[in-house]
N, C-alpha and C. Protein backbone atom coordinates (compact mmCIF):
# COMPACT_ATOMS: atom_id res chain seq x y z
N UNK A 1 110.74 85.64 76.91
CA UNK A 1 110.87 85.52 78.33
C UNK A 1 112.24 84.99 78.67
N UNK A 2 112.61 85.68 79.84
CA UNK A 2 113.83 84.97 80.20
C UNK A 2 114.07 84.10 81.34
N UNK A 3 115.09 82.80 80.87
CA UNK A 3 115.13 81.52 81.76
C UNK A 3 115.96 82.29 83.03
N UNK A 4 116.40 83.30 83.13
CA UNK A 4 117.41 83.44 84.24
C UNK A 4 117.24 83.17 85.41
N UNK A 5 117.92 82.91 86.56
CA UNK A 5 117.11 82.54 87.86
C UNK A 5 116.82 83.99 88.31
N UNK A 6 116.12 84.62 89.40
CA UNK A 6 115.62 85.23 89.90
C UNK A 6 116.85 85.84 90.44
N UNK A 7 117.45 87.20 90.92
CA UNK A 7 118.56 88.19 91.42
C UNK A 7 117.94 87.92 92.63
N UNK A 8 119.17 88.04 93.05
CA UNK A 8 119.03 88.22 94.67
C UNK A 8 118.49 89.64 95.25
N UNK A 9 117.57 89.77 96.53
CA UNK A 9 117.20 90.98 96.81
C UNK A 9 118.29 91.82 97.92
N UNK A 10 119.02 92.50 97.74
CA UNK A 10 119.61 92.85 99.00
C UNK A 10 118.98 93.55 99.99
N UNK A 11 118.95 92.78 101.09
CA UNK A 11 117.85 93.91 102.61
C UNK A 11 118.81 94.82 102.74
N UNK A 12 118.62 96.39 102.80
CA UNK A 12 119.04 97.52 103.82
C UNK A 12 118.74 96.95 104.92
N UNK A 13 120.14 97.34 105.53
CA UNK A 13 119.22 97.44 107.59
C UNK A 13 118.04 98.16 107.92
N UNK A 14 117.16 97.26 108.85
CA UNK A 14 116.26 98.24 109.20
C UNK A 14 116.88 99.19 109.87
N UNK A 15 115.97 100.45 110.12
CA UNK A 15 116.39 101.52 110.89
C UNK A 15 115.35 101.74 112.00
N UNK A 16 115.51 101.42 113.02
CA UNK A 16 114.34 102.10 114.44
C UNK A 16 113.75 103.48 114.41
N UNK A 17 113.06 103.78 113.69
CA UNK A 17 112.71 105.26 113.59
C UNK A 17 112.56 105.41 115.17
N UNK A 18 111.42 104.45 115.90
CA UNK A 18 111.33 105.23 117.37
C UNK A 18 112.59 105.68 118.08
N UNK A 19 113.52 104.48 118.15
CA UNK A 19 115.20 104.89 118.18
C UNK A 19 115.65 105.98 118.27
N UNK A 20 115.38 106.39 116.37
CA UNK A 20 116.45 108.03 116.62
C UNK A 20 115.00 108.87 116.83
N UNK A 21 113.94 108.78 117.02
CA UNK A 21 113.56 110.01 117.76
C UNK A 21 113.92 109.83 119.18
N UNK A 22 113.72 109.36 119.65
CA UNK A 22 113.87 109.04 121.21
C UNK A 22 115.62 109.18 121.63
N UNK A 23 116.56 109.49 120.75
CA UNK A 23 117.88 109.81 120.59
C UNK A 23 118.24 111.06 121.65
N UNK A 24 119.06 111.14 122.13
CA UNK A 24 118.99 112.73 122.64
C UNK A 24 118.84 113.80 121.65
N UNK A 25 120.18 113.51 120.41
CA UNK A 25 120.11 114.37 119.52
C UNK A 25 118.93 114.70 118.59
N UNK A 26 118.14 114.23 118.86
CA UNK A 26 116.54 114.44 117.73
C UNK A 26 116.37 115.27 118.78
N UNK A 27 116.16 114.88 120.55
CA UNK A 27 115.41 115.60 121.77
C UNK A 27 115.72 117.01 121.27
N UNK A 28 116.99 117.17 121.38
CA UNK A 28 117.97 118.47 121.42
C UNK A 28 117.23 119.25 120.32
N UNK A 29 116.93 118.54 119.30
CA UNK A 29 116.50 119.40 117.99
C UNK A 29 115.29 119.58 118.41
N UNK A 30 114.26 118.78 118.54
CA UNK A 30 112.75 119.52 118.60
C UNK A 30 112.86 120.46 119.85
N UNK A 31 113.69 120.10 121.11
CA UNK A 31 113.79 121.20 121.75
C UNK A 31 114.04 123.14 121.58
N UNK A 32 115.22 123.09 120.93
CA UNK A 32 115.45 123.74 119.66
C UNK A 32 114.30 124.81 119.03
N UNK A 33 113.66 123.42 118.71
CA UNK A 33 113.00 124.49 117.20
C UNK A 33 111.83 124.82 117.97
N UNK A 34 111.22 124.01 119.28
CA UNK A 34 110.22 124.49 119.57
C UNK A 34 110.11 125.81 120.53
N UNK A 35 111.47 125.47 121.50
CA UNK A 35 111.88 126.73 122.12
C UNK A 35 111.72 128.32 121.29
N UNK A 36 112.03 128.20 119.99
CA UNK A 36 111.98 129.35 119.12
C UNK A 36 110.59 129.52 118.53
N UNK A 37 109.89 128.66 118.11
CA UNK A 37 108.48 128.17 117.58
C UNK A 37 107.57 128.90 117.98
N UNK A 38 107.22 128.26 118.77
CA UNK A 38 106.29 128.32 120.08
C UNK A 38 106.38 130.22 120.61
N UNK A 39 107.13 130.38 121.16
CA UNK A 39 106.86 131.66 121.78
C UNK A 39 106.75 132.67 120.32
N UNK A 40 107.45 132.34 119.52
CA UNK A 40 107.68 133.62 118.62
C UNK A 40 106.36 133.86 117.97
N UNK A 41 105.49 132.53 117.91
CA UNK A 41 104.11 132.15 116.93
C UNK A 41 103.20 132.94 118.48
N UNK A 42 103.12 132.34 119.09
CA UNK A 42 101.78 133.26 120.45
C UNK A 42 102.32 134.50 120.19
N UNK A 43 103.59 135.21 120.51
CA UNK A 43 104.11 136.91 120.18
C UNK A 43 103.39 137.29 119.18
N UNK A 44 103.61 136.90 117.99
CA UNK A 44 102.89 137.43 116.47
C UNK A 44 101.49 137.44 116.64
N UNK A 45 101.07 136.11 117.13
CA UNK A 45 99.64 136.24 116.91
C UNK A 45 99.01 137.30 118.29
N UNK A 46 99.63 137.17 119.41
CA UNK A 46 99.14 138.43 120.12
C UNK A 46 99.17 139.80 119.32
N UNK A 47 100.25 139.98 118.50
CA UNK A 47 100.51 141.34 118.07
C UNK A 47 98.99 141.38 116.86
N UNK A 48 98.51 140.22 116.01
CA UNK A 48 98.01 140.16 114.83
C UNK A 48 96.85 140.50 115.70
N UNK A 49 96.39 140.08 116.66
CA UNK A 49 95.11 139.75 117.42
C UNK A 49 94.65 141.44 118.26
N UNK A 50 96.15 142.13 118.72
CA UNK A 50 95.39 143.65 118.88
C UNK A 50 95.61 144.01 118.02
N UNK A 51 96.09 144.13 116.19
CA UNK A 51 95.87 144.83 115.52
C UNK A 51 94.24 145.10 115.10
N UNK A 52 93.81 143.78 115.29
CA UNK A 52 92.39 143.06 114.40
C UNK A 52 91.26 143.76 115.68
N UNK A 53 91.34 143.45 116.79
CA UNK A 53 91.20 144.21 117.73
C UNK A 53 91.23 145.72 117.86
N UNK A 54 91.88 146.42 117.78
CA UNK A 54 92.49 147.82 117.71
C UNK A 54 91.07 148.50 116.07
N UNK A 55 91.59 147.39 115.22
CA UNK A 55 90.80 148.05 114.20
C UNK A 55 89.31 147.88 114.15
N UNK A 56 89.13 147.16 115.11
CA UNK A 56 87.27 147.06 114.81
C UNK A 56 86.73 147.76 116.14
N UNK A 57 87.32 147.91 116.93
CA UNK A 57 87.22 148.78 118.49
C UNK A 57 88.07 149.73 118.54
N UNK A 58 88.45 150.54 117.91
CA UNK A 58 89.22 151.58 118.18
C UNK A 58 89.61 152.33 117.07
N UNK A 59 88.56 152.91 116.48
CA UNK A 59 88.38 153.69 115.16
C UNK A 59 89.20 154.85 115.59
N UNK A 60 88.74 155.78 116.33
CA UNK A 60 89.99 156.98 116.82
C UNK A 60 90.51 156.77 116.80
N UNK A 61 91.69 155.81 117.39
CA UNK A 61 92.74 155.60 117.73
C UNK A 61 93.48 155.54 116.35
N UNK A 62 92.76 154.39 115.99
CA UNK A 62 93.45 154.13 114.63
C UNK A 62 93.91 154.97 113.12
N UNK A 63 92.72 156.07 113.51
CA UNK A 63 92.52 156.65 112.20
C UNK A 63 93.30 158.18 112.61
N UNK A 64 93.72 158.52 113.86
CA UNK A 64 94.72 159.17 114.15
C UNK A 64 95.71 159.60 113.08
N UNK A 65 95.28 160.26 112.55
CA UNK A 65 96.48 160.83 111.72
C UNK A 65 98.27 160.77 112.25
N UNK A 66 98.95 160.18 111.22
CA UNK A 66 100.40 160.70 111.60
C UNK A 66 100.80 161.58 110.71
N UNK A 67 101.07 161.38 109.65
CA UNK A 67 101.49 162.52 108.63
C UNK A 67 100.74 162.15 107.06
N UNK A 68 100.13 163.59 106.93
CA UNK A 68 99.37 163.33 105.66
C UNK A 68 98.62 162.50 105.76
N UNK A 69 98.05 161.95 104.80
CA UNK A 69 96.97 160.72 104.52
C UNK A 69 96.88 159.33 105.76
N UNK A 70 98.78 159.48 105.99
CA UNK A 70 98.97 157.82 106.93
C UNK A 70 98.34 158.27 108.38
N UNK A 71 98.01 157.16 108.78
CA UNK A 71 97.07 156.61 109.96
C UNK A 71 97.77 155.89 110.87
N UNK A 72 97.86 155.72 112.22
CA UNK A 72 98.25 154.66 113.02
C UNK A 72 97.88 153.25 112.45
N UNK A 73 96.44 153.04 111.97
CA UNK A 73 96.20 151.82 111.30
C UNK A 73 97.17 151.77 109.69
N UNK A 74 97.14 152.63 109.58
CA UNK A 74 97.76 151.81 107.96
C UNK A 74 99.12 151.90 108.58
N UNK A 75 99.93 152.68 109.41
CA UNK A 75 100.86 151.52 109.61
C UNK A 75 100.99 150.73 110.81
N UNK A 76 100.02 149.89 111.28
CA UNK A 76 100.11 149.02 111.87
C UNK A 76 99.71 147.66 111.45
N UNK A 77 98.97 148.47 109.68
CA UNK A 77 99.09 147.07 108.84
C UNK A 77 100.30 146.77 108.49
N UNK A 78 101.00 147.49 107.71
CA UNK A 78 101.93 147.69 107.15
C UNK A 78 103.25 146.96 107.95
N UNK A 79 103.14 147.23 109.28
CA UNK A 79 103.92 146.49 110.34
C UNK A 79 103.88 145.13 110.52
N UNK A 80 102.40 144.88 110.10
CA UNK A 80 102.11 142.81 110.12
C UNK A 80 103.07 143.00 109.05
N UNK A 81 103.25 143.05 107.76
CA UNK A 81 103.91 143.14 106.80
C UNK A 81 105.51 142.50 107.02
N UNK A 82 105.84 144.03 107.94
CA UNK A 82 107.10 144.00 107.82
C UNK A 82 107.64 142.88 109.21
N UNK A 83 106.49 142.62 110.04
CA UNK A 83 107.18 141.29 111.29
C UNK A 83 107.09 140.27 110.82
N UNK A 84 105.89 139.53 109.60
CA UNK A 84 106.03 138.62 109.22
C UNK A 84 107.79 138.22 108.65
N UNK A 85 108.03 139.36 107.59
CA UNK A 85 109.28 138.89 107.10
C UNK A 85 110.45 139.35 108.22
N UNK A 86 110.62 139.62 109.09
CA UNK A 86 111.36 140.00 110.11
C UNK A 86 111.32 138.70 110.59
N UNK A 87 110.51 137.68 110.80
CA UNK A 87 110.07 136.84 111.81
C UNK A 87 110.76 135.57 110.77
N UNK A 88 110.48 135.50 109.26
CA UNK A 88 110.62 135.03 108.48
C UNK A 88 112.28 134.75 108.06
N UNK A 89 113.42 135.70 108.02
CA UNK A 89 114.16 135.92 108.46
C UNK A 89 115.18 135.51 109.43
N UNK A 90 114.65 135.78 110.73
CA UNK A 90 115.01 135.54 112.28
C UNK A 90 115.24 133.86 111.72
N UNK A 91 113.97 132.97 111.47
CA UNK A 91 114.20 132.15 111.66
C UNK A 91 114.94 131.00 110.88
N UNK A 92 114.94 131.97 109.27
CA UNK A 92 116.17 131.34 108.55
C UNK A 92 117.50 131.16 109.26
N UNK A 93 117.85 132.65 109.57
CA UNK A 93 119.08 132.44 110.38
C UNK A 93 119.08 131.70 111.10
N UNK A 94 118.46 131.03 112.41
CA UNK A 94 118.25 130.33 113.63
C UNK A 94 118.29 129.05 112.94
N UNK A 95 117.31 128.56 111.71
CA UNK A 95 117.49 127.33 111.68
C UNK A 95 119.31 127.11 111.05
N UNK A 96 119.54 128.08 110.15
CA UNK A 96 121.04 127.85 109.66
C UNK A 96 121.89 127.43 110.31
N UNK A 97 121.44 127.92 111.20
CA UNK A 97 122.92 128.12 112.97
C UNK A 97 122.72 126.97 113.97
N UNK A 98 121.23 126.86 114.23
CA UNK A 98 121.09 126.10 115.32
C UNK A 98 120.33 124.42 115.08
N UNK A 99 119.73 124.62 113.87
CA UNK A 99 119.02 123.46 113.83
C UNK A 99 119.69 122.76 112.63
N UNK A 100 119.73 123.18 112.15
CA UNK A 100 120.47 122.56 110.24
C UNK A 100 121.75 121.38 110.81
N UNK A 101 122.73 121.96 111.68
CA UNK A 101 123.52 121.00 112.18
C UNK A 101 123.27 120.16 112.66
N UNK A 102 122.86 119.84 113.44
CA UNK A 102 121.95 118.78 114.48
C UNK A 102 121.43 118.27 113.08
N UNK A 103 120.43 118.25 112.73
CA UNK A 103 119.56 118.10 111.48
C UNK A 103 120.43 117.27 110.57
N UNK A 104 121.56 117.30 109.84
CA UNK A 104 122.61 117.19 109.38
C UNK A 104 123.27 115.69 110.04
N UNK A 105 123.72 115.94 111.02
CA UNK A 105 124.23 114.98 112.16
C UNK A 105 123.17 114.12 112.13
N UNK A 106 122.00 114.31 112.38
CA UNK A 106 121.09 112.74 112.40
C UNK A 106 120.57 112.33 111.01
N UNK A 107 120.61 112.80 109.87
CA UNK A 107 120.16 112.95 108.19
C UNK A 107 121.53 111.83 108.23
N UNK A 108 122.85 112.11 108.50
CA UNK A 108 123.99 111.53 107.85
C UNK A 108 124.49 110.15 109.16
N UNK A 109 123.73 110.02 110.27
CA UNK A 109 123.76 108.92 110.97
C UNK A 109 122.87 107.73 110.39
N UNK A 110 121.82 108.33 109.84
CA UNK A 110 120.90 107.52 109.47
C UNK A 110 121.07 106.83 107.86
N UNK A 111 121.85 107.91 107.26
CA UNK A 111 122.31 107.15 105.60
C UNK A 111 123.46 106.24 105.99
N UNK A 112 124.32 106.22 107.20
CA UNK A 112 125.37 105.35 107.42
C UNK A 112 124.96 104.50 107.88
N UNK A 113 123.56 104.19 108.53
CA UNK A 113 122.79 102.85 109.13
C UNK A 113 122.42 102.37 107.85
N UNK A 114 121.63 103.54 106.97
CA UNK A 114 121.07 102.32 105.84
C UNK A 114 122.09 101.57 104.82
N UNK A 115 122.66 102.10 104.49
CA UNK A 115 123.76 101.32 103.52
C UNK A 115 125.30 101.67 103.51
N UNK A 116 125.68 102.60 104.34
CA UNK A 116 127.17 102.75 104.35
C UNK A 116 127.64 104.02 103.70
N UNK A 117 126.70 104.88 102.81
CA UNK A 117 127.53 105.86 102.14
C UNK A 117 126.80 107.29 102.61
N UNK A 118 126.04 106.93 103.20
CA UNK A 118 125.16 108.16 103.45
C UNK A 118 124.46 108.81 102.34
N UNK A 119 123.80 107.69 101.93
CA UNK A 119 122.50 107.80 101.22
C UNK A 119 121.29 107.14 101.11
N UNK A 120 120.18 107.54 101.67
CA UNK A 120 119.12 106.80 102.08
C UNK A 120 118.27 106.25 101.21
């Protein structure tokens, strides 16, 4: 066992989490992401909701031949498919551009509150 005295503890500053949400720049960001969020998620799911729709009420319609074997329904599955990653996409870019900075800006305000180097 060792006689040594006990190390000192160094406190980090606290940090006000309510603070930086209540920041403009946090506002700005959930504004942001929800502005894009929000409508793009009701769009999809309207679109998911008459596909699901369309296919259990609307057998003609659906089974409409377009060419050969394909159907209006198989590609209007095929289309959830391709909006998911369309949508998936969209919003990589958007967060790259619009949110990541902001995001960034309050990530590196907050490592300079806790100890000075910007690392939390």
């Amino acid at each position: 066992m060792s006689t040594d005295a006990p190390r000192s503890v160094t406190q980090l500053p606290a940090i006000d989490y309510i603070e930086v949400e209540e920041s403009p720049e946090f506002q700005k960001l959930k504004t942001r992401h929800r502005s894009f969020v929000f409508p793009l998620a009701i769009a999809f799911l309207v679109w998911y909701f008459a596909y699901v729709l369309l296919a259990d009420y609307a057998h003609e319609f659906m089974s409409t031949p377009v060419w050969g074997n394909i159907n209006v329904g198989l590609l209007f599955g095929l289309g959830q498919f391709v909006t998911t990653f369309a949508i998936t996409t969209w919003y990589v870019w958007y967060a790259n551009r619009r949110l990541d900075p902001i995001a960034e800006e309050i990530r590196d305000d907050l490592g300079a509150r806790s100890n000075g180097n910007g690392a939390l």
